[in-house]
N, C-alpha and C. Protein backbone atom coordinates (compact mmCIF):
# COMPACT_ATOMS: atom_id res chain seq x y z
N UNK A 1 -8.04 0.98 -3.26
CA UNK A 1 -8.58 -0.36 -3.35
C UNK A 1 -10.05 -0.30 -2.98
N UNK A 2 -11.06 -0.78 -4.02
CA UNK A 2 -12.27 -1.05 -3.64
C UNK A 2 -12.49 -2.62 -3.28
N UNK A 3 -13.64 -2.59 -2.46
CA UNK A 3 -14.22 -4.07 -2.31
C UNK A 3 -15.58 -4.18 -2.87
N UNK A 4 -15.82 -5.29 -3.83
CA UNK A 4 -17.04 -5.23 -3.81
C UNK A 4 -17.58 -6.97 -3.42
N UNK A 5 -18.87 -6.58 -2.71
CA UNK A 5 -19.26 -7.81 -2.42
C UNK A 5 -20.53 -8.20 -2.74
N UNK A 6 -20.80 -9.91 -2.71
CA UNK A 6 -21.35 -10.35 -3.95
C UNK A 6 -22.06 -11.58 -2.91
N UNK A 7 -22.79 -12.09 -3.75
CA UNK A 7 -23.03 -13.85 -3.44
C UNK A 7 -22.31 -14.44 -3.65
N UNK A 8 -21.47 -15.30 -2.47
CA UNK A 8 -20.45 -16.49 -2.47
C UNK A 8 -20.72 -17.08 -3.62
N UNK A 9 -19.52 -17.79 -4.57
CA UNK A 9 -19.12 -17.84 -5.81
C UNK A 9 -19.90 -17.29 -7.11
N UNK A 10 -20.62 -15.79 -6.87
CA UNK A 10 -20.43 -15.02 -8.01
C UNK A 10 -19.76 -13.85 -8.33
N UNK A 11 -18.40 -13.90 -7.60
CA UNK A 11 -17.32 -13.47 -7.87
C UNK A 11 -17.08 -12.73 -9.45
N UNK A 12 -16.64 -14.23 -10.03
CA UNK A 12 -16.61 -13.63 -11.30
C UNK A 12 -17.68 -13.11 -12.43
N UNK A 13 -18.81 -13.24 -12.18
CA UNK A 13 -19.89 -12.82 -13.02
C UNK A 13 -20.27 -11.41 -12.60
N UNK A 14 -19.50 -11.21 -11.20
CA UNK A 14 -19.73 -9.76 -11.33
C UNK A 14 -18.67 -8.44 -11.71
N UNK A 15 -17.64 -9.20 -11.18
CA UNK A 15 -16.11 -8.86 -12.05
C UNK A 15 -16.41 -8.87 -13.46
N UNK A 16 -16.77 -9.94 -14.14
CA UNK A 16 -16.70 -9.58 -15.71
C UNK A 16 -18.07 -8.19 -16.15
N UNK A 17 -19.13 -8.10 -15.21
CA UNK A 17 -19.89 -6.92 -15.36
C UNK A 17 -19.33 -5.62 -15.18
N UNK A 18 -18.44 -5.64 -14.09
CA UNK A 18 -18.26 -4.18 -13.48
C UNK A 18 -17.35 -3.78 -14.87
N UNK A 19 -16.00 -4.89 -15.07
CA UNK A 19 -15.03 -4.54 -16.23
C UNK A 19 -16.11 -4.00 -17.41
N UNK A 20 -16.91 -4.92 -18.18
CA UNK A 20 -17.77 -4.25 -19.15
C UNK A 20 -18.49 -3.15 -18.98
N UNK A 21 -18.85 -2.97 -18.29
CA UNK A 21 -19.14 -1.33 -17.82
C UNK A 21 -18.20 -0.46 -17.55
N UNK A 22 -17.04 -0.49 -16.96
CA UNK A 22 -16.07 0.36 -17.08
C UNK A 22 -15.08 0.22 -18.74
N UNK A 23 -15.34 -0.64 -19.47
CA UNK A 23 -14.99 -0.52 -20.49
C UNK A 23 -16.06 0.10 -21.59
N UNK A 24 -17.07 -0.11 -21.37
CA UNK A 24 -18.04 0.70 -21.92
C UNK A 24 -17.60 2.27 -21.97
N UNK A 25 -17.58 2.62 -20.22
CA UNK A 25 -17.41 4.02 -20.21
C UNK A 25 -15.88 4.74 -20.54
N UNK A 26 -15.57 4.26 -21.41
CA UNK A 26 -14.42 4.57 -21.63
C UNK A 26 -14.07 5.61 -22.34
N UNK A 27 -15.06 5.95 -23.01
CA UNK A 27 -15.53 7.08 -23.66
C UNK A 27 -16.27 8.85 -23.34
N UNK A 28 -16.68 8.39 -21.81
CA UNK A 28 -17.21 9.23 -21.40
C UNK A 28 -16.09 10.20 -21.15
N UNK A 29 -16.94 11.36 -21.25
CA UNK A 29 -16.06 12.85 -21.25
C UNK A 29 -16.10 13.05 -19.75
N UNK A 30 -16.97 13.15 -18.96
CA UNK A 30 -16.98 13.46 -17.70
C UNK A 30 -15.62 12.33 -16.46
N UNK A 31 -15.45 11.22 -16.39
CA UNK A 31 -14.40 10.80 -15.92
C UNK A 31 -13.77 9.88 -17.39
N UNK A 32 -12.41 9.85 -17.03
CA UNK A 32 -11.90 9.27 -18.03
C UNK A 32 -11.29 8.17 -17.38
N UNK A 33 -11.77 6.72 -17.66
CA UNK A 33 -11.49 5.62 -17.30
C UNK A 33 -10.54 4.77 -18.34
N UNK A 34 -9.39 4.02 -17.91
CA UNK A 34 -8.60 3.72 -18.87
C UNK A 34 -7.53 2.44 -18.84
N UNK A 35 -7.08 1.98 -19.34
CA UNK A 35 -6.50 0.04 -19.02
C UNK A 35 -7.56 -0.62 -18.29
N UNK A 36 -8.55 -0.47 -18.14
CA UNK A 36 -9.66 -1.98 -17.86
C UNK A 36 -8.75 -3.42 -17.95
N UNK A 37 -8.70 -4.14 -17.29
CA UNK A 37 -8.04 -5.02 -17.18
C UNK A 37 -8.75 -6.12 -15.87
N UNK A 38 -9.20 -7.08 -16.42
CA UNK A 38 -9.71 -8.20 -15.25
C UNK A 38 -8.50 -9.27 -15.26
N UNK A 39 -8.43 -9.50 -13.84
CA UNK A 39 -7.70 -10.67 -13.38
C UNK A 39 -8.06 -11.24 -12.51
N UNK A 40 -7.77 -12.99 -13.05
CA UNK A 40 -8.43 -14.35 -13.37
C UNK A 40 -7.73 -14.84 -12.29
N UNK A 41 -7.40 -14.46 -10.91
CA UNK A 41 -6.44 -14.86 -9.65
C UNK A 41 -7.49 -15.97 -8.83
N UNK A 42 -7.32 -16.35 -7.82
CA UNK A 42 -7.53 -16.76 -6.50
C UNK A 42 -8.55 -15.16 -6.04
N UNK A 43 -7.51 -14.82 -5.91
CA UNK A 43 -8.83 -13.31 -5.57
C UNK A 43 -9.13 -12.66 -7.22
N UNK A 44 -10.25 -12.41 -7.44
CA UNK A 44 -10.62 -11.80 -8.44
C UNK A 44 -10.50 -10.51 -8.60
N UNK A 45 -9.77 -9.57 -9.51
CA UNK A 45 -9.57 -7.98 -9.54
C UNK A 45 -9.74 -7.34 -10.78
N UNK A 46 -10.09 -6.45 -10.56
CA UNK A 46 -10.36 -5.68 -11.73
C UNK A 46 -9.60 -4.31 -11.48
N UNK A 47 -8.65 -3.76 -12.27
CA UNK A 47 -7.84 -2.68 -12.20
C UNK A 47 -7.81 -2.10 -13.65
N UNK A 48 -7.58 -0.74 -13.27
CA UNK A 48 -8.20 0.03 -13.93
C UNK A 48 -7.49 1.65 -13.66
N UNK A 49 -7.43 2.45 -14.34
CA UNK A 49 -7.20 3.90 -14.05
C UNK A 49 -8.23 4.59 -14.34
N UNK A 50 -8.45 5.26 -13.46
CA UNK A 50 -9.80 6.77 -13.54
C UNK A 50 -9.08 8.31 -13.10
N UNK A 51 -9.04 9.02 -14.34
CA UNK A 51 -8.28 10.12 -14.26
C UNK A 51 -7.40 10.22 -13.50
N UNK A 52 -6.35 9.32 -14.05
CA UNK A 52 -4.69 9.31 -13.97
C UNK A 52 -4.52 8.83 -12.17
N UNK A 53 -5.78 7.89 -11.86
CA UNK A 53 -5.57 7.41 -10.70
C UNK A 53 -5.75 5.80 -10.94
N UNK A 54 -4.78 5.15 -9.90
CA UNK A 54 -5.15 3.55 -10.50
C UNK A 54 -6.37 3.06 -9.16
N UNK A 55 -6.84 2.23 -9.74
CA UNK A 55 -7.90 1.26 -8.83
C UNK A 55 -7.87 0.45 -9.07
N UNK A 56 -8.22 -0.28 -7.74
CA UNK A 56 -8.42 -1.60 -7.82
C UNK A 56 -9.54 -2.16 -7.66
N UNK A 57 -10.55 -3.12 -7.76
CA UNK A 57 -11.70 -3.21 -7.56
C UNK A 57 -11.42 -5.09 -6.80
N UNK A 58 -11.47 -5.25 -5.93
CA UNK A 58 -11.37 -6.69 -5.18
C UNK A 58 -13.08 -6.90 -5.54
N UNK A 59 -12.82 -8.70 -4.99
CA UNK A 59 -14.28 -9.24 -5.01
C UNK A 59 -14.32 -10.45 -3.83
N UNK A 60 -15.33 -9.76 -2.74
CA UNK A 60 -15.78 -10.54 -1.45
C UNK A 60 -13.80 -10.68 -0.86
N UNK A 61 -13.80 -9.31 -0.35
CA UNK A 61 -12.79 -9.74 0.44
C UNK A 61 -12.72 -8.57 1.76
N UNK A 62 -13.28 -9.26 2.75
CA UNK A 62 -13.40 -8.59 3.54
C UNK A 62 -11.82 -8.18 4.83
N UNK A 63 -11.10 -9.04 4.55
CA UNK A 63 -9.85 -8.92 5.39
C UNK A 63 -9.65 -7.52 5.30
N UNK A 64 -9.29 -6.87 3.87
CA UNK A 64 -9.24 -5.31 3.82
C UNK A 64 -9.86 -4.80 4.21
N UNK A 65 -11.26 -4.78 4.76
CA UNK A 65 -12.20 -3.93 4.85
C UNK A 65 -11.82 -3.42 6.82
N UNK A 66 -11.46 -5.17 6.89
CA UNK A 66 -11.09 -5.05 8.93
C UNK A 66 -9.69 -4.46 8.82
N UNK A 67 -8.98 -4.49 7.92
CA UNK A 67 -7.80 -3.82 7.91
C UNK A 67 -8.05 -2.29 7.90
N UNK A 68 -8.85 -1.70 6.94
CA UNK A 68 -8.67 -0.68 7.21
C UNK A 68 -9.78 0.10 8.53
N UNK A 69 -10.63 -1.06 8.94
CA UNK A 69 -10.92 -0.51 10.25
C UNK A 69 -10.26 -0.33 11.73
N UNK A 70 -9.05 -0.93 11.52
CA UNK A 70 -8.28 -1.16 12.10
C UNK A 70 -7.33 -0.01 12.07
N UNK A 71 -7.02 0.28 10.88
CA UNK A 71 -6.70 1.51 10.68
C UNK A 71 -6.84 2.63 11.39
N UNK A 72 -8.42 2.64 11.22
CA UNK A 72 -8.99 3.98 11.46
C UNK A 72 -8.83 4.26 12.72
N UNK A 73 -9.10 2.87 13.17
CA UNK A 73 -9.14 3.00 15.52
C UNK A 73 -7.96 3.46 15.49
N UNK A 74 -6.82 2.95 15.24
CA UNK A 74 -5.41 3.54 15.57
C UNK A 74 -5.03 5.05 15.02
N UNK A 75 -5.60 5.45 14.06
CA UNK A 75 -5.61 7.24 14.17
C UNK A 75 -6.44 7.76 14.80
N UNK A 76 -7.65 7.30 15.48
CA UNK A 76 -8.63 7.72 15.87
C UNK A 76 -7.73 8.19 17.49
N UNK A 77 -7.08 6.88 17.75
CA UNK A 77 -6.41 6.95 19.03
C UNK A 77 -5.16 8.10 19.06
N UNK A 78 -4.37 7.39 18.43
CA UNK A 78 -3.44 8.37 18.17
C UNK A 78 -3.33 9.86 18.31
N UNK A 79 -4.71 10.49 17.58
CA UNK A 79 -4.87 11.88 17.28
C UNK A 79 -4.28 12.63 16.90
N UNK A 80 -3.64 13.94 17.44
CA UNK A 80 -2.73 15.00 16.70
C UNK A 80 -3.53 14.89 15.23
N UNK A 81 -4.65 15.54 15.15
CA UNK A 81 -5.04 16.15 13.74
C UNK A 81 -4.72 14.78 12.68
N UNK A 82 -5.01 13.96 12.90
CA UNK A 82 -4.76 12.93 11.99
C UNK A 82 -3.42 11.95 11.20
N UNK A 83 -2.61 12.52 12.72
CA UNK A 83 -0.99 12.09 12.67
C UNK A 83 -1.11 11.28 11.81
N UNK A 84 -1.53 9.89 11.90
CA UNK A 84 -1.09 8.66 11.28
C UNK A 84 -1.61 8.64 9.79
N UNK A 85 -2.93 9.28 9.50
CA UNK A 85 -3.17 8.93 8.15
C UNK A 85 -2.31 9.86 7.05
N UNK A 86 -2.10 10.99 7.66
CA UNK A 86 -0.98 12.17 7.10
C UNK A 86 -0.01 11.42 6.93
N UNK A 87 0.64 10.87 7.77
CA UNK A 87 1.82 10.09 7.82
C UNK A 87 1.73 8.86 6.75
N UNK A 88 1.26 8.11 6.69
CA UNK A 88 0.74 7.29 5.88
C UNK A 88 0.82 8.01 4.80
N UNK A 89 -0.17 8.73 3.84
CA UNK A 89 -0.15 9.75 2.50
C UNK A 89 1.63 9.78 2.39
N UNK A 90 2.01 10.63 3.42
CA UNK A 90 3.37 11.11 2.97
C UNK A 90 4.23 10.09 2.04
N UNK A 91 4.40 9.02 3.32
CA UNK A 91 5.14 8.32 3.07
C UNK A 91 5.04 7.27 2.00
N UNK A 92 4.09 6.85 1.66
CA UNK A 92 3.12 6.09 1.15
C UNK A 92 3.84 6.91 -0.26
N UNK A 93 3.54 8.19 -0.77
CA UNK A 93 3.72 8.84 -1.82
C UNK A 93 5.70 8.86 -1.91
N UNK A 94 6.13 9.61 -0.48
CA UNK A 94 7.84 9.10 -0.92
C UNK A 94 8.29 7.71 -1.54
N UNK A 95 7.74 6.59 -0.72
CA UNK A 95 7.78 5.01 -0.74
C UNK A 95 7.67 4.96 -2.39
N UNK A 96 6.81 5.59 -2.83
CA UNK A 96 6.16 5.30 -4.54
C UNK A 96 7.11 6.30 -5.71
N UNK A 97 6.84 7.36 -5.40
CA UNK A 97 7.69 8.32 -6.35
C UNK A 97 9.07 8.37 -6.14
N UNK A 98 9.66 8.65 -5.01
CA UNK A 98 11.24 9.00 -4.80
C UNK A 98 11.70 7.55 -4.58
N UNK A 99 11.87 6.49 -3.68
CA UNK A 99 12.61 6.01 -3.44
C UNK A 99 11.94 4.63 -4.37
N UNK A 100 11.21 4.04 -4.75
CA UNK A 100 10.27 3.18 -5.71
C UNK A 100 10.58 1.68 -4.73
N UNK A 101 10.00 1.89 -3.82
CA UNK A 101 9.97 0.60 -2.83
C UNK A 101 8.53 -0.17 -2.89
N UNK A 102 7.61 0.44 -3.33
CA UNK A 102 5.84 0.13 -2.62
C UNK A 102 6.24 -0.35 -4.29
N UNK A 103 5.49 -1.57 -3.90
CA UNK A 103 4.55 -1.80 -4.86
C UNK A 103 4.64 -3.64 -4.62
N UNK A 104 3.46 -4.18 -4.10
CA UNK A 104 3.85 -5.84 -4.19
C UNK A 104 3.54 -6.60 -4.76
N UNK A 105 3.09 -6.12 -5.99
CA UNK A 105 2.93 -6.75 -7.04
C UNK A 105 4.00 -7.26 -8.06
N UNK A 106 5.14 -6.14 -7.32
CA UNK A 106 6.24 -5.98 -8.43
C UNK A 106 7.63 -6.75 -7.69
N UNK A 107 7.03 -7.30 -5.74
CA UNK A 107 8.19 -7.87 -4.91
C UNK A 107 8.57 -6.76 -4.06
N UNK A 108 7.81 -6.22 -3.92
CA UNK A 108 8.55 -4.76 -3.23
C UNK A 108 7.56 -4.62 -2.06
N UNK A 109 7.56 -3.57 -1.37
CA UNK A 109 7.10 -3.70 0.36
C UNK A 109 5.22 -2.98 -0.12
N UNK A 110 4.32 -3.71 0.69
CA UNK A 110 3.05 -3.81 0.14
C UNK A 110 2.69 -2.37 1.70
N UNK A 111 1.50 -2.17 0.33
CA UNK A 111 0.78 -0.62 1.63
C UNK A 111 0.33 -1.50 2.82
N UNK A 112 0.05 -2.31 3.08
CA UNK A 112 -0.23 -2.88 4.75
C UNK A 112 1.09 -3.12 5.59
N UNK A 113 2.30 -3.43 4.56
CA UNK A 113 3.23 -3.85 5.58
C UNK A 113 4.10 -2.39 5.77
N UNK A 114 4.00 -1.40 4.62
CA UNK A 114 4.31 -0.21 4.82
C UNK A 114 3.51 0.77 6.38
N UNK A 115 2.45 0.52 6.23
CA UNK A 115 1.30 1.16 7.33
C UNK A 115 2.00 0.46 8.90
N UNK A 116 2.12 -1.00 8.28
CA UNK A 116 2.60 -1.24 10.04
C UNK A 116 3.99 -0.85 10.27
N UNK A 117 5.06 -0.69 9.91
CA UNK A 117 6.24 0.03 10.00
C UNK A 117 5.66 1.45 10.04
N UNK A 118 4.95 2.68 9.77
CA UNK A 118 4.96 3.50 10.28
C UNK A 118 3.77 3.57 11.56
N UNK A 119 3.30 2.53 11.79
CA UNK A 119 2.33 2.28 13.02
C UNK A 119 3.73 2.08 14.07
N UNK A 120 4.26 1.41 13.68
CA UNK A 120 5.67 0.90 14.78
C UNK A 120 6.59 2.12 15.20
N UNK A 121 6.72 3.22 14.15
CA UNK A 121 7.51 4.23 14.53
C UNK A 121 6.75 5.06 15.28
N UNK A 122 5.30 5.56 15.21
CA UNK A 122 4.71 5.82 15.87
C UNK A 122 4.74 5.45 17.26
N UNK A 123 4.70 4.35 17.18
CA UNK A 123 4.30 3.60 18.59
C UNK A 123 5.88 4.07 19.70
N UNK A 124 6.97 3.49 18.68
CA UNK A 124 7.92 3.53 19.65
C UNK A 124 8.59 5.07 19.89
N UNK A 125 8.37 6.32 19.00
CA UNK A 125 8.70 7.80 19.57
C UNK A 125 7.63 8.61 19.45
N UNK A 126 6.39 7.83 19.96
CA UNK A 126 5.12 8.61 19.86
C UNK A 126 5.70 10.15 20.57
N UNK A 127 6.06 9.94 21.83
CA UNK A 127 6.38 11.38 23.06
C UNK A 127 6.84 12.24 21.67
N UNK A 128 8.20 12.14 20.85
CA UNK A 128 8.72 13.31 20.03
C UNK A 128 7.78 13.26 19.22
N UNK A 129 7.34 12.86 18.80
CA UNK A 129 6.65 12.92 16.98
C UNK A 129 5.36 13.85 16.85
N UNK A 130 5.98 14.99 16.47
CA UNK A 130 4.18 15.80 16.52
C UNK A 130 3.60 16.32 15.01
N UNK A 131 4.81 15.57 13.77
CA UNK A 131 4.25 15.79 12.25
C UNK A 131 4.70 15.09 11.76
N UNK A 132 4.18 15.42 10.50
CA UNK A 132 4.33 14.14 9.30
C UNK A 132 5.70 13.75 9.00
N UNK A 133 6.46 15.15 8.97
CA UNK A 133 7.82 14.95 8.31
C UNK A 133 8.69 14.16 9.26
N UNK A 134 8.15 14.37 10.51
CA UNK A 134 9.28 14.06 11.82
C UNK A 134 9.12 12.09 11.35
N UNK A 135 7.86 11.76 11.50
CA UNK A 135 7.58 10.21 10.99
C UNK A 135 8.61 9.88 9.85
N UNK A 136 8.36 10.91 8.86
CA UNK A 136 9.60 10.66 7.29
C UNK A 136 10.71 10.77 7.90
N UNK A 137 11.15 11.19 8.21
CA UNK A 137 12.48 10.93 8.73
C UNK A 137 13.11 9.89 9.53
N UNK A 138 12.00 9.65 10.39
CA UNK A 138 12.29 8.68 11.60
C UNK A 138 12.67 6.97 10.62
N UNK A 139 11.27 7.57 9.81
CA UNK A 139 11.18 5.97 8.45
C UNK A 139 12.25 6.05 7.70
N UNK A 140 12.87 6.96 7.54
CA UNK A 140 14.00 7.08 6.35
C UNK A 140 15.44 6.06 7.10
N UNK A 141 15.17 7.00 8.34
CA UNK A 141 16.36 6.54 9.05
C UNK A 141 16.18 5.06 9.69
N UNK A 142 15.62 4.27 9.92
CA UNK A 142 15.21 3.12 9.55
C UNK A 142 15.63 2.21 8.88
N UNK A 143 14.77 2.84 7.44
CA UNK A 143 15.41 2.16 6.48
C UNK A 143 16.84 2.25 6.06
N UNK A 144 17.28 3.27 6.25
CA UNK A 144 19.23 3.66 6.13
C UNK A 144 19.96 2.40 7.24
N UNK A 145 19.41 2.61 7.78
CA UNK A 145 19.67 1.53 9.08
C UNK A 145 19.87 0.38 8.58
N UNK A 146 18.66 -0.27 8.24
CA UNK A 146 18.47 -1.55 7.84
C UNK A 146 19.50 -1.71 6.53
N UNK A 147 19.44 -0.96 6.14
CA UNK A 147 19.98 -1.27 4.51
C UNK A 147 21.65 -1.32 4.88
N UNK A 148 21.80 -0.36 5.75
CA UNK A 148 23.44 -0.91 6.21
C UNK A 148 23.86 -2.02 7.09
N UNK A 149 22.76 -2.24 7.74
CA UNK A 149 22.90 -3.18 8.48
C UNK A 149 23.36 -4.60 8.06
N UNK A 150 22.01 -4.96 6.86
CA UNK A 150 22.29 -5.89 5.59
C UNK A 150 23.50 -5.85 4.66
N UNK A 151 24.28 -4.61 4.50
CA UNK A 151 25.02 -4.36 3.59
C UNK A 151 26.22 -4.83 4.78
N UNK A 152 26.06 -4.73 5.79
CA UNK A 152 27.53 -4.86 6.89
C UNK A 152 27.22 -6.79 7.25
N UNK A 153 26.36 -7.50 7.21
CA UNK A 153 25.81 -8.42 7.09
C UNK A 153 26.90 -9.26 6.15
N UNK A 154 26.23 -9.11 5.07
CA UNK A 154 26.69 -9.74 3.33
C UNK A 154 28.08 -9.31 3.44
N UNK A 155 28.54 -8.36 3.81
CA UNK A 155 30.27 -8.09 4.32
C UNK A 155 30.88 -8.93 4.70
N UNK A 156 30.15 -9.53 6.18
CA UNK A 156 31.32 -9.94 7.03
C UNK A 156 30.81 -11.40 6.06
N UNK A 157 29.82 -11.77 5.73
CA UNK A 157 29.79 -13.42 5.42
C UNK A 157 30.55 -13.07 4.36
N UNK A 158 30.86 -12.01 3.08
CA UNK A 158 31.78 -12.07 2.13
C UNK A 158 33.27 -12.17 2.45
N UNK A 159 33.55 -11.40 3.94
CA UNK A 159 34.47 -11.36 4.39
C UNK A 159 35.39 -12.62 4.67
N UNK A 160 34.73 -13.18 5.69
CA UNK A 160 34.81 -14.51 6.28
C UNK A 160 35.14 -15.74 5.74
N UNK A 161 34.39 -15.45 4.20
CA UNK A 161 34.52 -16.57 2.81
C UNK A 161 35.55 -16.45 2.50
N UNK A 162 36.45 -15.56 2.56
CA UNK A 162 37.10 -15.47 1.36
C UNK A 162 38.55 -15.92 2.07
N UNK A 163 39.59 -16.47 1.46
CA UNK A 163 41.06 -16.62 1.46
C UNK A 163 41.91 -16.03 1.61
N UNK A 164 42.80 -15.93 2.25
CA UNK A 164 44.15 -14.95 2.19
C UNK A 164 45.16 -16.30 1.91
């Protein structure tokens, strides 16, 4: 996710520039830029793929920007060689490819609320946790958790409903 920032309400006049320029370069041999796509939201975005990576391009939104400074203090603190942002990548990439949970565009669990669930596992077995995988696991089991938990949930109220 990029931010770009602008003069209060020229939002979109610079969104419709950046898109025409990245649709321009669409051609170029050196990066290959591709679906250009502007959207006409409340927040203004421009998304886009650049060699088989997606982006996003925001406009005047600084909440992300304290988010991810926020970020940074808490690995900064944390330490162990960059526990949390490793952790983050990992999971971030399981969350997307294997199990297809991330994505909140689509209703599914968004990279900030993903980051604070593994900020939380962190927090609560910081003493054991000294790698990435130990975090994947800890998150897996979690979520196994939760998902039975809900599934033992919808049970007993199915249970309870029903007639003999």
């Amino acid at each position: 996710m990029l931010s770009a920032l602008s003069h209060q309400n020229m939002e979109e006049n610079l969104a419709r520039y950046i898109c025409s320029i990245l649709q321009d370069n669409q051609q170029n041999s050196e990066v290959l830029v591709q679906d250009v796509q502007y959207i006409r939201a409340q927040v203004k975005i421009v998304k886009c793929t650049v060699n088989d990576i997606p982006v996003d391009i925001s406009f005047n939104q600084t909440a992300g920007l304290s988010a991810l400074c926020f970020l940074e203090k808490v690995d900064q603190l944390i330490g162990k060689d960059h526990l949390f942002k490793r952790s983050i990548i990992l999971i971030k990439a399981w969350c997307y490819y294997e199990s297809r949970i991330l994505g909140a565009h689509h209703g599914l669990i968004s990279t900030y609320a993903l980051e604070t669930m593994i900020l939380y596992i962190i927090n609560v077995f910081h003493s054991s946790l000294f790698c990435s995988i130990c975090i994947l696991l800890d998150f897996w089991c979690s979520m196994i958790s939760a998902v039975f938990c809900l599934a033992g949930c919808i049970y007993i109220i199915d249970y309870s409903s029903s007639q003999y």
